[in-house]
N, C-alpha and C. Protein backbone atom coordinates (compact mmCIF):
# COMPACT_ATOMS: atom_id res chain seq x y z
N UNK A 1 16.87 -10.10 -16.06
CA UNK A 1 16.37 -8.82 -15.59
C UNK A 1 17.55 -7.87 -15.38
N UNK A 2 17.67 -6.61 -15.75
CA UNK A 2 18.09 -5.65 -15.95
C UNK A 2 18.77 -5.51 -14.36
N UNK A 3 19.03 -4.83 -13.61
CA UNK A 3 19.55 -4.36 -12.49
C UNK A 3 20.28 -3.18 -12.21
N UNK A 4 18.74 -2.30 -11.31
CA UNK A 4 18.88 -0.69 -11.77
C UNK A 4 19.21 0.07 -10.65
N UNK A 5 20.43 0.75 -10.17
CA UNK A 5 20.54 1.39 -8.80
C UNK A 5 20.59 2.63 -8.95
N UNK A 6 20.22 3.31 -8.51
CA UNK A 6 20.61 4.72 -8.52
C UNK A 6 21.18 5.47 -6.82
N UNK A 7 22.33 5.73 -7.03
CA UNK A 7 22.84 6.51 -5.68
C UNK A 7 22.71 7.45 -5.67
N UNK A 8 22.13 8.46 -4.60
CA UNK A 8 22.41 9.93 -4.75
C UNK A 8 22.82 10.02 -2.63
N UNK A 9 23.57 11.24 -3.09
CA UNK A 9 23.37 12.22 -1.82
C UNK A 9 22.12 12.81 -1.27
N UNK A 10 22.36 13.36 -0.06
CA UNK A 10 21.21 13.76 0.55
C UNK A 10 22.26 15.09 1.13
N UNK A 11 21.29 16.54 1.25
CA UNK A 11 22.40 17.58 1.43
C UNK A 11 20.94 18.17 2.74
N UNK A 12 21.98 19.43 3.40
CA UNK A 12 20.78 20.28 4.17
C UNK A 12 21.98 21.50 4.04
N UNK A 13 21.35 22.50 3.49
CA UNK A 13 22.18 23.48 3.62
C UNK A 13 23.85 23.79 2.79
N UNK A 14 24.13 22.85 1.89
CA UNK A 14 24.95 22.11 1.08
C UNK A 14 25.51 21.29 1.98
N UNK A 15 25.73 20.89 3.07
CA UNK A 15 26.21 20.30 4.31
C UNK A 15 25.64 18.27 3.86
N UNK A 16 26.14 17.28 3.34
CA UNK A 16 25.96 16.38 3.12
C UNK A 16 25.81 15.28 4.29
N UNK A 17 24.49 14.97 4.45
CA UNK A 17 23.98 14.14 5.52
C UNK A 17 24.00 12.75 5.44
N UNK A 18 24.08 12.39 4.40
CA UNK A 18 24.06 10.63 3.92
C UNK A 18 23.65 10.33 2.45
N UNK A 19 23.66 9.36 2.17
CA UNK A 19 23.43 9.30 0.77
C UNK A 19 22.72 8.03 1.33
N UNK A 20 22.12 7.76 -0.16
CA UNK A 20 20.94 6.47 -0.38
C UNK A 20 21.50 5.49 -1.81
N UNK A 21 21.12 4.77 -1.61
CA UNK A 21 20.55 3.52 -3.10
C UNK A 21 19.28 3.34 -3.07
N UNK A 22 18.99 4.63 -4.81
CA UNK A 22 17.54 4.51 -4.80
C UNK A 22 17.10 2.97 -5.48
N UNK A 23 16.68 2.12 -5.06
CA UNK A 23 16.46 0.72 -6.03
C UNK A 23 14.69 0.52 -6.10
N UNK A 24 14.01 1.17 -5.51
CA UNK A 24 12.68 0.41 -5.50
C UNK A 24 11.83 1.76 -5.95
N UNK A 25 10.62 1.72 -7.17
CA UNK A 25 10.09 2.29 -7.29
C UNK A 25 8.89 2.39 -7.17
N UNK A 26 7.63 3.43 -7.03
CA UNK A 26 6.19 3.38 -7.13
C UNK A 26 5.84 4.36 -8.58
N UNK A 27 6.13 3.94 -10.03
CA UNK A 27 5.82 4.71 -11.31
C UNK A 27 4.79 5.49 -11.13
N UNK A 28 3.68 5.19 -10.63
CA UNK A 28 2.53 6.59 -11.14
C UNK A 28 2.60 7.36 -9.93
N UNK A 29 3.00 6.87 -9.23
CA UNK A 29 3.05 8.08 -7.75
C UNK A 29 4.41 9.15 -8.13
N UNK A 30 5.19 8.55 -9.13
CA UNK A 30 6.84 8.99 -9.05
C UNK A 30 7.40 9.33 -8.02
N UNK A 31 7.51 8.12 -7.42
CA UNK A 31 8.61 7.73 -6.02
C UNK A 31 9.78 7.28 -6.13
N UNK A 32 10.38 7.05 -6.05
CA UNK A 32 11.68 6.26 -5.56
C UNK A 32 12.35 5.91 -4.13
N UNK A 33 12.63 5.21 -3.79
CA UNK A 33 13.01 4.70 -2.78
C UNK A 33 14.17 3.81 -2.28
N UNK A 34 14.61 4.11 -0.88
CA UNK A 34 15.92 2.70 -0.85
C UNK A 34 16.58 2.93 0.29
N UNK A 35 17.44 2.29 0.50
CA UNK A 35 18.42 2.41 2.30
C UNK A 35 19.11 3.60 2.27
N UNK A 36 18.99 4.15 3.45
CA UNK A 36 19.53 5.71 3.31
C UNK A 36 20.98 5.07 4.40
N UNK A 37 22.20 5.69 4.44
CA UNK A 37 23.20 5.58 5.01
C UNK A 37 23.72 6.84 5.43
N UNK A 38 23.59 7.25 6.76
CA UNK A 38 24.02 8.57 6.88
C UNK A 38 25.29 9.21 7.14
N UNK A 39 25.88 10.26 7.01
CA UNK A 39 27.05 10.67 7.75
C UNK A 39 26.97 10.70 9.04
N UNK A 40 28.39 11.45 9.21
CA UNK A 40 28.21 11.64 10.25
C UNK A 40 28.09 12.86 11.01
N UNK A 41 27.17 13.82 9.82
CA UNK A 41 26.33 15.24 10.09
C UNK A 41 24.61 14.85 10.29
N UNK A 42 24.87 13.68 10.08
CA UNK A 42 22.87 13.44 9.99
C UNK A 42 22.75 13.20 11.91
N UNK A 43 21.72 13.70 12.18
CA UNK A 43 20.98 14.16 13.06
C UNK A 43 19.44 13.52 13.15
N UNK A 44 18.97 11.80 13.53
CA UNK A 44 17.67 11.84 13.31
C UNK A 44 16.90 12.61 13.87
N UNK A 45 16.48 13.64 14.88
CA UNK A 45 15.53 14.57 15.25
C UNK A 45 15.81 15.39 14.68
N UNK A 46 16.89 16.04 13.96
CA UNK A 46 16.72 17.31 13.28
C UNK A 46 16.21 16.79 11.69
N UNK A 47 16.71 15.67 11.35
CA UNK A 47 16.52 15.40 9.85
C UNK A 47 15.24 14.35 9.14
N UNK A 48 15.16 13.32 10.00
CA UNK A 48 14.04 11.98 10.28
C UNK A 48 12.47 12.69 10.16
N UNK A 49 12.02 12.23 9.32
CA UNK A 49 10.19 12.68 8.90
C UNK A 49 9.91 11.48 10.10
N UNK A 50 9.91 10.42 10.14
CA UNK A 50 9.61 9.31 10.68
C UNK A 50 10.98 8.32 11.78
N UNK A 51 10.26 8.69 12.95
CA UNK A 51 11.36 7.97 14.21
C UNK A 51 11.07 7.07 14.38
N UNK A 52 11.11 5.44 14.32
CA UNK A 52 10.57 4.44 15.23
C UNK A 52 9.30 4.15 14.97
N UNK A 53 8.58 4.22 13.45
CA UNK A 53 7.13 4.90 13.01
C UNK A 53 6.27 5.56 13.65
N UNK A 54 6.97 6.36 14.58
CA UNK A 54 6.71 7.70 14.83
C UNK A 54 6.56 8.80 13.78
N UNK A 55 5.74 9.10 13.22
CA UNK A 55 5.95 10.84 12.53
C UNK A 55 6.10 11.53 13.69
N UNK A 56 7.44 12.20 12.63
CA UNK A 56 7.25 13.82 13.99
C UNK A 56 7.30 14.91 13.19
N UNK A 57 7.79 15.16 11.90
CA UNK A 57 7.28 16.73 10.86
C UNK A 57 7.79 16.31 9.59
N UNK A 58 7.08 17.04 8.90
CA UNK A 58 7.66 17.10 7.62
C UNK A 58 9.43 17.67 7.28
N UNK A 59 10.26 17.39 7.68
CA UNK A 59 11.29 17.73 7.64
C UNK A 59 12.45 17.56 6.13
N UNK A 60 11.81 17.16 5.04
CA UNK A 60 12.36 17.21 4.21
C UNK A 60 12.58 18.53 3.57
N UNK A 61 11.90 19.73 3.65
CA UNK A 61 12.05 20.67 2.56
C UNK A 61 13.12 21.79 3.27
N UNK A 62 13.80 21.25 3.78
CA UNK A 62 15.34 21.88 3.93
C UNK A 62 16.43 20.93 3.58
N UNK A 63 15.62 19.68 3.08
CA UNK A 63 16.97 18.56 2.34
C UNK A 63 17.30 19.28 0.47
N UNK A 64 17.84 18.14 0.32
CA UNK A 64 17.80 18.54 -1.00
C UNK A 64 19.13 17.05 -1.78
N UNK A 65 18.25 16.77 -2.79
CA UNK A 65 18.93 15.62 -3.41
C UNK A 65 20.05 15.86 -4.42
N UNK A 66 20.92 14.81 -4.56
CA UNK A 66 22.28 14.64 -5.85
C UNK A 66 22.30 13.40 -6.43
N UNK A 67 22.26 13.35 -7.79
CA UNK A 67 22.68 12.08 -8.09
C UNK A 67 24.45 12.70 -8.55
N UNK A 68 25.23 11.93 -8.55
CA UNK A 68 26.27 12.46 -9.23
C UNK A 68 26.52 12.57 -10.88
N UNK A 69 25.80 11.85 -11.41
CA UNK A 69 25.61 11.52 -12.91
C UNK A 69 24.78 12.50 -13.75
N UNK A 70 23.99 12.95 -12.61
CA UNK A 70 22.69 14.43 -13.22
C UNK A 70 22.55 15.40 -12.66
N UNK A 71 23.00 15.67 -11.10
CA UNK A 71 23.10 16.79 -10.43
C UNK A 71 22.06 16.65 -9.16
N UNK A 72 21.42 18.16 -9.08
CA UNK A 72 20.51 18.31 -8.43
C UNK A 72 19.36 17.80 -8.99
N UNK A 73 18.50 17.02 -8.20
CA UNK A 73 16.99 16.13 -8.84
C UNK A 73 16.15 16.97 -8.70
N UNK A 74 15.25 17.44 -9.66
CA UNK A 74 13.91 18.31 -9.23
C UNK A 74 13.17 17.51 -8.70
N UNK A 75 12.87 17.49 -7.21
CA UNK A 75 11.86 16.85 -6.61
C UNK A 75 11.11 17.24 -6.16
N UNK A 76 9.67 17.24 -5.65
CA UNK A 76 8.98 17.94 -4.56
C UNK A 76 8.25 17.46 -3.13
N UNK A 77 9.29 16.58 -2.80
CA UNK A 77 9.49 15.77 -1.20
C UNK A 77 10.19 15.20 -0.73
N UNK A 78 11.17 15.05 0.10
CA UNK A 78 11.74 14.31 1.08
C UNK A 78 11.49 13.20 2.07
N UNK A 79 11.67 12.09 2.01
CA UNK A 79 11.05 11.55 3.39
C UNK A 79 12.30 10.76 3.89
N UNK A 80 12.64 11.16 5.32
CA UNK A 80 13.48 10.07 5.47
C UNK A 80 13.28 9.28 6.82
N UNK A 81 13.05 7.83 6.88
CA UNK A 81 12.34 7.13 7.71
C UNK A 81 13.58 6.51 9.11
N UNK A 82 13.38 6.71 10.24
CA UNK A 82 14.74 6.36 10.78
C UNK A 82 14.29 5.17 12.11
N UNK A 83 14.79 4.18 11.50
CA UNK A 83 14.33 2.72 12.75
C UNK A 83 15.57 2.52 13.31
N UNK A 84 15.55 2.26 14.76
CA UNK A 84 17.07 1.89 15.53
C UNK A 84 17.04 0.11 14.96
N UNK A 85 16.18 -0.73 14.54
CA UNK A 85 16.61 -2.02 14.60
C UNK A 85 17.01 -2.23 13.42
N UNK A 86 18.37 -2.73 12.99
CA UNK A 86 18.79 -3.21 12.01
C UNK A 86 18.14 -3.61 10.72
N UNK A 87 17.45 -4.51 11.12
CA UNK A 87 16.66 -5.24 10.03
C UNK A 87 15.94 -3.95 9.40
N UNK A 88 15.11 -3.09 10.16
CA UNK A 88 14.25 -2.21 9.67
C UNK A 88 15.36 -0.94 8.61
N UNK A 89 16.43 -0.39 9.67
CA UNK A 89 17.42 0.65 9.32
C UNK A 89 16.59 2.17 9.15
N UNK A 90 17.46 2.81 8.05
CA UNK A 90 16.52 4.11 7.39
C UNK A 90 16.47 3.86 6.10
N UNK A 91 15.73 4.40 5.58
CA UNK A 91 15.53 4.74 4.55
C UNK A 91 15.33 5.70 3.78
N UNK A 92 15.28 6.06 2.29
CA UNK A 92 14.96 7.59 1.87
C UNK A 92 13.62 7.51 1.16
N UNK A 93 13.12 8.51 1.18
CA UNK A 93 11.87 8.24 -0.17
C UNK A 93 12.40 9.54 -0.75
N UNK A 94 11.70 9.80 -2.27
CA UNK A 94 11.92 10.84 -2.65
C UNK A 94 10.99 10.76 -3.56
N UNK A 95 9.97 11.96 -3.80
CA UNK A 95 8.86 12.42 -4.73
C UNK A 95 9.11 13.26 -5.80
N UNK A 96 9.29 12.63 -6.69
CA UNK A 96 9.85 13.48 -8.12
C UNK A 96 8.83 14.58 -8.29
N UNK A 97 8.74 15.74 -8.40
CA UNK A 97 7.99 17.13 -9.30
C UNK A 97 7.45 16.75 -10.33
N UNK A 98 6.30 16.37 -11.20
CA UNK A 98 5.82 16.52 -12.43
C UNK A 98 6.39 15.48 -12.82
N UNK A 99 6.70 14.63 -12.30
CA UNK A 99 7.40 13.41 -13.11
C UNK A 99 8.24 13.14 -14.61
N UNK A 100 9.12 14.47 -14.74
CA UNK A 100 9.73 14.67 -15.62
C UNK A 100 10.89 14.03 -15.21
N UNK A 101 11.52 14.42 -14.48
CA UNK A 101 12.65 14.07 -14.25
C UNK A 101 12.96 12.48 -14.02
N UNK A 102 11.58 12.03 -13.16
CA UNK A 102 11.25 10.15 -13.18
C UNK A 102 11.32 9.81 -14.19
N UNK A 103 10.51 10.14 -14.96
CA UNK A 103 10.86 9.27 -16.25
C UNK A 103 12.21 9.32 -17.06
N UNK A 104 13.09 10.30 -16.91
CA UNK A 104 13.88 10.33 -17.76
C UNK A 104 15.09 9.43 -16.93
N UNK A 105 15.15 9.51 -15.65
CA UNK A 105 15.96 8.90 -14.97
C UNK A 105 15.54 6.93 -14.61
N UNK A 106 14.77 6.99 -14.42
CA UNK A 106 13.92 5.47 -14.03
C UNK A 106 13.48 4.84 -15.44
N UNK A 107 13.11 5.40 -16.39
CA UNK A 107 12.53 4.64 -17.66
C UNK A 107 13.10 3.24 -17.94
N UNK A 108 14.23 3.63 -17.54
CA UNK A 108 15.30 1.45 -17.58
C UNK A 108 15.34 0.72 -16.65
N UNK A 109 14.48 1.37 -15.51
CA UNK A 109 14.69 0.53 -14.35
C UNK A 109 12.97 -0.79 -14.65
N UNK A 110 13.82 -1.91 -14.15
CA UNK A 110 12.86 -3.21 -14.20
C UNK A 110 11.38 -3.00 -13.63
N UNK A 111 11.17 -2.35 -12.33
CA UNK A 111 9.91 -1.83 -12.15
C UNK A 111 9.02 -0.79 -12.84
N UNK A 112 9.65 0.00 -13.19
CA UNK A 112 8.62 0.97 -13.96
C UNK A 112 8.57 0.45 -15.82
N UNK A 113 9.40 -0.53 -16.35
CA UNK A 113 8.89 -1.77 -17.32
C UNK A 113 8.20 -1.86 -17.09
N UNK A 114 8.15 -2.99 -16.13
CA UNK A 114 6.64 -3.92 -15.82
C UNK A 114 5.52 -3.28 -15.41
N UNK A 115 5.65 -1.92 -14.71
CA UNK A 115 4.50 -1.26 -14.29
C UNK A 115 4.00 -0.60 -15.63
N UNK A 116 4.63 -0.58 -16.45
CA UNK A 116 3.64 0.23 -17.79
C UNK A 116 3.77 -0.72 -19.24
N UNK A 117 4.26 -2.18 -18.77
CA UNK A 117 4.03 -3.00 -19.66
C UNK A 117 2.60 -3.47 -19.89
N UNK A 118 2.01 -3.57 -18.64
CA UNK A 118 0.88 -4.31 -18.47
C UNK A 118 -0.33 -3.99 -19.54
């Protein structure tokens, strides 16, 4: 099996908050997902969609994503999930736009294979 990571940044304002390893996907939803690692500008109440699985707002659409290999990602959501216990951590989600950009970026990754092999 193939082994597919994708890193990007996470920005607010061009101001860089943490970056992620996107590794896990949902193909027909065009998601991506993975452990978010923050700086040390990230702020979970100003930045965190989800505290402790708490929702508290939609707070992604003042983020904005990077891969370094493609740039800015056209996406149209943010989520970033923030647990104090280790095991749990944070995480990022990110909702690709029109799923153009998913496919062109994810098409080699092992999950979205098997999800449209079937």
């Amino acid at each position: 099996m193939e082994s597919f990571l994708m890193q990007v940044s996470v920005y607010q304002n061009g101001t860089a908050i943490g970056t992620a390893i996107l590794e896990h996907l949902d193909p027909p939803m065009g998601v991506a997902f993975g452990p978010f690692s923050p700086s040390d500008r990230y702020d979970r109440d100003q930045h965190a969609n989800t505290i402790e699985g708490d929702y508290i707002d939609d707070k992604g659409q003042s983020l904005s994503v990077r891969a370094e290999q493609h740039g800015r990602l056209n996406i149209a959501s943010i989520a970033i999930e923030d647990w104090a216990a280790p095991e749990i951590g944070k995480q990022l989600t990110v909702w690709f736009q029109d799923g153009g950009d998913f496919v062109a970026l994810f098409s080699a990754h092992d999950g979205y294979k098997a999800y449209y092999a079937r």
